[in-house]
N, C-alpha and C. Protein backbone atom coordinates (compact mmCIF):
# COMPACT_ATOMS: atom_id res chain seq x y z
N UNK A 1 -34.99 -128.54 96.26
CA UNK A 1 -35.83 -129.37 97.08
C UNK A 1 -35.86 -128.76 98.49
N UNK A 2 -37.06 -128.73 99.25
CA UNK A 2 -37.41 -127.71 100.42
C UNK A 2 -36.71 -128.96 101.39
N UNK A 3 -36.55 -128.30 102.57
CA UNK A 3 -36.48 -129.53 103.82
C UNK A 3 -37.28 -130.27 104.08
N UNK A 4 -38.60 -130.47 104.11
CA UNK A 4 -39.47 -131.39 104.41
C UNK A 4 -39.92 -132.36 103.56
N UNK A 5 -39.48 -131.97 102.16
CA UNK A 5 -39.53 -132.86 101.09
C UNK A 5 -38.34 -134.06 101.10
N UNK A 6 -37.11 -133.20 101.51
CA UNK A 6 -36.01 -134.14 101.70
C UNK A 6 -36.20 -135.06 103.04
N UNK A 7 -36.59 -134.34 104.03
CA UNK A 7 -36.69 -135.43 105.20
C UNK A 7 -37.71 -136.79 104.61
N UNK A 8 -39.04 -136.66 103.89
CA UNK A 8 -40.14 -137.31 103.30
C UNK A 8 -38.89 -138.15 102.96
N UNK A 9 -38.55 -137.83 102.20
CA UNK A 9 -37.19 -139.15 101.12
C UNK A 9 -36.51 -139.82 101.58
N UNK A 10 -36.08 -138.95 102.73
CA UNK A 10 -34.37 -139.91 103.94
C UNK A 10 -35.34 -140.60 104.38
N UNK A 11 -37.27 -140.34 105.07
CA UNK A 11 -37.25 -141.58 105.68
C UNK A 11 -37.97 -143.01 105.00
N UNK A 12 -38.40 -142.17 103.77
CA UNK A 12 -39.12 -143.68 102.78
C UNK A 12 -37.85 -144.57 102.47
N UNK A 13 -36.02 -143.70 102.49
CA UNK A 13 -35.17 -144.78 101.88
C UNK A 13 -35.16 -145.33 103.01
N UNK A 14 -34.90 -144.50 104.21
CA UNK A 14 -34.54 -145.24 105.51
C UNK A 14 -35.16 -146.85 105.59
N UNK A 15 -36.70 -146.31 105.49
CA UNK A 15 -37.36 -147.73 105.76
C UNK A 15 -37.73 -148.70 104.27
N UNK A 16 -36.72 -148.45 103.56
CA UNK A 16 -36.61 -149.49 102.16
C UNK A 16 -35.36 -150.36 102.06
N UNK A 17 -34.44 -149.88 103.50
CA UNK A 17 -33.40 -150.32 103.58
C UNK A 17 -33.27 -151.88 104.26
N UNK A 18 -34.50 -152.10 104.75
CA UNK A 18 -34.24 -153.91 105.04
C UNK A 18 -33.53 -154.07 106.22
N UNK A 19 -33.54 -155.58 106.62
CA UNK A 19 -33.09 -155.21 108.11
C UNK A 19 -31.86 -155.24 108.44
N UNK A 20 -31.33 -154.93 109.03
CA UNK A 20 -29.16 -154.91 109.81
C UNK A 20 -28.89 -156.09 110.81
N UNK A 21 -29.31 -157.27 110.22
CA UNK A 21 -29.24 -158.88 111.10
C UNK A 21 -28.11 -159.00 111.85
N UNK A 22 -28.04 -159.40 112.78
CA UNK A 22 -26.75 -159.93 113.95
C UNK A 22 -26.94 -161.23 114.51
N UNK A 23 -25.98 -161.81 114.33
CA UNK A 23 -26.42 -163.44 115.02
C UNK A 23 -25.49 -163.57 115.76
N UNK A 24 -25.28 -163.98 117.16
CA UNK A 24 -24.52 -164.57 118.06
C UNK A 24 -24.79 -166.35 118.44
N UNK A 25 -24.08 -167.27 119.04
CA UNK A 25 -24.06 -167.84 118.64
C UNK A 25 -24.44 -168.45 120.84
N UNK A 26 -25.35 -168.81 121.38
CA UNK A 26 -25.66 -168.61 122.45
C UNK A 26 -25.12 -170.03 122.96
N UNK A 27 -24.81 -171.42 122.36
CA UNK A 27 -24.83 -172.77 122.86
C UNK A 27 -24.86 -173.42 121.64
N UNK A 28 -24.08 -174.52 121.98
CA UNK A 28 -23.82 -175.76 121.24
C UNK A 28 -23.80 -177.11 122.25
N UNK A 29 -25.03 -178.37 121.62
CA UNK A 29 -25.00 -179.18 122.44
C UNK A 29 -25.63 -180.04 121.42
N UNK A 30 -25.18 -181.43 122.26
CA UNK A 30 -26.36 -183.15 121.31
C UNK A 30 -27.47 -181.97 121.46
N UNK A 31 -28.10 -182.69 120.41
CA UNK A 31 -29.62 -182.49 119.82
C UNK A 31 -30.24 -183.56 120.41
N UNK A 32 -31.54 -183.55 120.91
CA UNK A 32 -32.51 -184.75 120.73
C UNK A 32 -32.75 -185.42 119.98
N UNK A 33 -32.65 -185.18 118.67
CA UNK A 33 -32.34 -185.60 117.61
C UNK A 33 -31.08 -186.27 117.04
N UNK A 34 -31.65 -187.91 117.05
CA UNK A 34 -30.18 -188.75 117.04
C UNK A 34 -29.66 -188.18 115.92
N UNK A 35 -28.00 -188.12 115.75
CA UNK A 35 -27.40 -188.05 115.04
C UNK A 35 -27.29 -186.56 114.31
N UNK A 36 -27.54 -185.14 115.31
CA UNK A 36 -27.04 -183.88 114.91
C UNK A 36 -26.60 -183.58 116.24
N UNK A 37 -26.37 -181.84 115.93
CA UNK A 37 -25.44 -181.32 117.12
C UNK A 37 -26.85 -180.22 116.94
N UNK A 38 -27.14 -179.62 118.24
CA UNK A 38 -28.44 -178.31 118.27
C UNK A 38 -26.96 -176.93 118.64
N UNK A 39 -27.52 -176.09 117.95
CA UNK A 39 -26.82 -174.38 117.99
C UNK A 39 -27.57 -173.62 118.25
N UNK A 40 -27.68 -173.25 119.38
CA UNK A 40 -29.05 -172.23 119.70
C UNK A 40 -28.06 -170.36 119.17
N UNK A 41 -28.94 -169.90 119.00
CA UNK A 41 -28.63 -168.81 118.32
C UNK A 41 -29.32 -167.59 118.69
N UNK A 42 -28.74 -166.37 119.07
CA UNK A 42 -29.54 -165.42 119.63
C UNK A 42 -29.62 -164.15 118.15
N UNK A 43 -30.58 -164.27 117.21
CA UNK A 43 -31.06 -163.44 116.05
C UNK A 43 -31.76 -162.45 116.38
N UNK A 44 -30.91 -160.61 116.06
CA UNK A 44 -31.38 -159.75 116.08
C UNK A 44 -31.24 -158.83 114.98
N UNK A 45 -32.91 -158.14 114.95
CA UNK A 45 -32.52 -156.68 113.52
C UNK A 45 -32.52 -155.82 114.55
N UNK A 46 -30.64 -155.27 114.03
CA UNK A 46 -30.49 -153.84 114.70
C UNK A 46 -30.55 -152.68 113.88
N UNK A 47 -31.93 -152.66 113.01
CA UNK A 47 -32.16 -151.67 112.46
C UNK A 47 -34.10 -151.93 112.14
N UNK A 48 -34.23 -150.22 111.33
CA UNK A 48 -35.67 -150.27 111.72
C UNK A 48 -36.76 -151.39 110.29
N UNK A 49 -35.62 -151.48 108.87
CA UNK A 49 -36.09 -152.36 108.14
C UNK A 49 -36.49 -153.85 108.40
N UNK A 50 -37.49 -154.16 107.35
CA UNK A 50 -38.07 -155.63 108.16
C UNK A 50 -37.26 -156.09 106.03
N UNK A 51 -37.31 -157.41 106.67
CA UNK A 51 -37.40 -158.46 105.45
C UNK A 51 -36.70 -159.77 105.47
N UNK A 52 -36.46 -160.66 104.61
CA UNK A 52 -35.92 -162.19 105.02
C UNK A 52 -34.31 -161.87 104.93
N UNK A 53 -33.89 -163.03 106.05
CA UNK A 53 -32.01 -162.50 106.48
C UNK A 53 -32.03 -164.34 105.96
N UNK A 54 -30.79 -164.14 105.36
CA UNK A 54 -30.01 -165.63 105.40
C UNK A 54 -28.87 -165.90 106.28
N UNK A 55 -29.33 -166.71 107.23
CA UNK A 55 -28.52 -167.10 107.96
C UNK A 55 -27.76 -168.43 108.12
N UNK A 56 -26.31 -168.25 108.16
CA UNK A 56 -25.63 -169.38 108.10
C UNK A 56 -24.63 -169.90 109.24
N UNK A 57 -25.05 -171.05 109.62
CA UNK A 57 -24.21 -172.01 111.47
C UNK A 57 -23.03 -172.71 110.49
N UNK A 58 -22.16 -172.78 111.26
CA UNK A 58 -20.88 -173.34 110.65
C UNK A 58 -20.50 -174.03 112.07
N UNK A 59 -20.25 -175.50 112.07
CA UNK A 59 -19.70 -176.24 112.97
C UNK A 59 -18.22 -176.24 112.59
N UNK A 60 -17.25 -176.68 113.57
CA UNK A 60 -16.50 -176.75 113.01
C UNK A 60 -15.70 -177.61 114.23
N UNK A 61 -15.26 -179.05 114.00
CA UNK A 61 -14.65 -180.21 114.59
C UNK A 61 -13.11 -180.01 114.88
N UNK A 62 -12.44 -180.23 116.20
CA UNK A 62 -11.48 -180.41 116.13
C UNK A 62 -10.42 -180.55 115.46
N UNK A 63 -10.92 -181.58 114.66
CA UNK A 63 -9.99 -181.91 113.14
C UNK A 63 -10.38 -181.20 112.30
N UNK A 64 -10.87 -180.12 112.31
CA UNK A 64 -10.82 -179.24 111.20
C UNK A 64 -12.41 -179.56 110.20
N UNK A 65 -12.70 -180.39 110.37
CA UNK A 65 -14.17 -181.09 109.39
C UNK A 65 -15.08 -179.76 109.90
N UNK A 66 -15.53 -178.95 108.78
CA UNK A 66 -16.74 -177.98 109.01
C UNK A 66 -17.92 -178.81 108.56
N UNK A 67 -19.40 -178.13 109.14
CA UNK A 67 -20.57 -178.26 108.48
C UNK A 67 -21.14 -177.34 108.47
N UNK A 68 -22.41 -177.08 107.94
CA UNK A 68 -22.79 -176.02 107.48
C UNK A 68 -24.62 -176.11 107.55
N UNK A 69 -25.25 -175.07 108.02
CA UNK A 69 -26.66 -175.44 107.52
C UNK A 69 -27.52 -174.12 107.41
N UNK A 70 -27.83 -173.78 106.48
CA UNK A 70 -28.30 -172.40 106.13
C UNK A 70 -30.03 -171.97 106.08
N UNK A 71 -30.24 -171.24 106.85
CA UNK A 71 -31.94 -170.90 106.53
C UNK A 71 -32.42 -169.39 106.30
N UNK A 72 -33.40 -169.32 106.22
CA UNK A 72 -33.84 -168.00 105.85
C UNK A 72 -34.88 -167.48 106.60
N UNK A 73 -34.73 -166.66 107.22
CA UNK A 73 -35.53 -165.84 108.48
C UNK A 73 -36.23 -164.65 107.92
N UNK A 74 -37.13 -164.41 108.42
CA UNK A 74 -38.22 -162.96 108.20
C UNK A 74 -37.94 -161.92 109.38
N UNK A 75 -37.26 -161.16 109.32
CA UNK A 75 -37.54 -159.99 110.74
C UNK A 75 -38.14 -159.41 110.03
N UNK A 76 -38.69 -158.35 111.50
CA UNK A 76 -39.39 -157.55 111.20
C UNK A 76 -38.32 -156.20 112.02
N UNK A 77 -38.55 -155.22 111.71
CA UNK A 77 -37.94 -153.90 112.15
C UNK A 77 -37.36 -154.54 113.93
N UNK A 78 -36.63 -153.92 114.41
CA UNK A 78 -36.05 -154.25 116.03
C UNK A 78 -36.21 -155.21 116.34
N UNK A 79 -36.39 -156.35 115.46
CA UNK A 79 -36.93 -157.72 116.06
C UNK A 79 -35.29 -158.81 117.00
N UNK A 80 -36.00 -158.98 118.17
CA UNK A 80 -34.93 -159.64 118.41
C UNK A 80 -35.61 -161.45 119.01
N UNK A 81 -35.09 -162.73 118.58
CA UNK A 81 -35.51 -164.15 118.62
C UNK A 81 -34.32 -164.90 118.90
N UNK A 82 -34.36 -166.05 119.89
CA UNK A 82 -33.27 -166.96 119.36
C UNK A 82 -33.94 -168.42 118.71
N UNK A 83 -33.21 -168.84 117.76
CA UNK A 83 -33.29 -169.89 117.06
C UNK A 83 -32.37 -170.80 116.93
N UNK A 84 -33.11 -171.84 116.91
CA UNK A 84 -32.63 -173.12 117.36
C UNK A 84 -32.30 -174.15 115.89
N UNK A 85 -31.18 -174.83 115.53
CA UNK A 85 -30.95 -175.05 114.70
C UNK A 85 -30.14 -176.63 114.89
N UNK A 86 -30.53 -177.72 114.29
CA UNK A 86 -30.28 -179.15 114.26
C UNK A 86 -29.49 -179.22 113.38
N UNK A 87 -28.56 -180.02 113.68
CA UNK A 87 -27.53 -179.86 112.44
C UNK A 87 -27.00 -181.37 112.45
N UNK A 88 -27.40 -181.84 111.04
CA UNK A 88 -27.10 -183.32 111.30
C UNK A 88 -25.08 -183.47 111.40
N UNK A 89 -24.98 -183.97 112.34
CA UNK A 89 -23.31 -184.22 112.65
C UNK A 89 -23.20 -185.19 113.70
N UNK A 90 -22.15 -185.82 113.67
CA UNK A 90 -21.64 -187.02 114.48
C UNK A 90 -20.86 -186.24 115.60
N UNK A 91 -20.74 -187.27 116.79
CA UNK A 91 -20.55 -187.02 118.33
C UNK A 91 -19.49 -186.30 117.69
N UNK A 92 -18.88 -185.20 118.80
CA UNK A 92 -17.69 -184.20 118.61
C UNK A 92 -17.67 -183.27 119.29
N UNK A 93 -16.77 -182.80 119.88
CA UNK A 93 -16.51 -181.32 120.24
C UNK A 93 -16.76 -180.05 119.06
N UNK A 94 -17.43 -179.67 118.88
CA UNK A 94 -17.49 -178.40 117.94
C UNK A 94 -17.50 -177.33 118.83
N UNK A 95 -17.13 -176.33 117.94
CA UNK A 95 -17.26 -175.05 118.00
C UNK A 95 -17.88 -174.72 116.73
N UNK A 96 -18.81 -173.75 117.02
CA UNK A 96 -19.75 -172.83 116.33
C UNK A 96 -19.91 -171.80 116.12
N UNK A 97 -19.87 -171.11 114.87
CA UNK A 97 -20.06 -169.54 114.04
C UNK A 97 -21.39 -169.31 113.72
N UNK A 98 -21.73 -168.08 113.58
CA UNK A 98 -22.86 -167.81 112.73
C UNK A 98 -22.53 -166.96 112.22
N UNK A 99 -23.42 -166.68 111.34
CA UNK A 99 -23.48 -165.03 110.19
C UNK A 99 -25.21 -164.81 109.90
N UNK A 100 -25.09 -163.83 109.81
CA UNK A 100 -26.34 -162.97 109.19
C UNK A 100 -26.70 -162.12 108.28
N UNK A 101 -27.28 -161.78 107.16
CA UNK A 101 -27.31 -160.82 105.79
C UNK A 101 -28.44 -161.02 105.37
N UNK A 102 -28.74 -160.02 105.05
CA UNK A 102 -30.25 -159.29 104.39
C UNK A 102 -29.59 -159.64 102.82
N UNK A 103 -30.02 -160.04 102.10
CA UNK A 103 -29.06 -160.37 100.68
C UNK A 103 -29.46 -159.16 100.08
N UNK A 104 -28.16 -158.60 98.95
CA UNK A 104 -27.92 -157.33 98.36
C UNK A 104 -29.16 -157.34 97.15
């Protein structure tokens, strides 16, 4: 296989590879919405693939009580958004996780 045939290949896999999601987790506060907690979330693809990421907020209460609320996002290649996420839960101090994955 010549070099330019192989480069052709590295970059069709390159861009079949989907996107490299990162979620940070920017604020946790009451929601306007009686009776959740809002998680604002700063969602980025640090790569050049686009496609849907599942992303998952994990509250997690003093006493140990987690919640959980999971959605599914579309990037597109370098895309960077924050998203905002209602999470039905009662008054509390939480602390908040996120995660991000392009599913295998």
């Amino acid at each position: 296989m010549d070099t330019r045939t192989l480069a052709v290949l590295v970059a069709v896999l390159a861009s079949c590879s989907g996107p490299r999601p990162r979620a940070e987790v920017i604020s946790v506060a009451p929601s306007p919405v009686p009776g959740h907690q809002r998680v604002t979330l700063a969602l980025r693809n640090e790569g050049p693939g686009h496609g849907d990421v599942e992303v998952e907020v994990t509250l997690t209460a003093p006493t140990g009580r987690t919640l959980r609320e999971r959605r599914t996002i579309e990037l597109t290649d370098h895309m960077q958004r924050d998203l905002v996420v209602d999470i039905p839960a009662p008054p509390d101090t939480y602390i908040a996780s996120a995660s991000a994955k392009y599913p295998d």
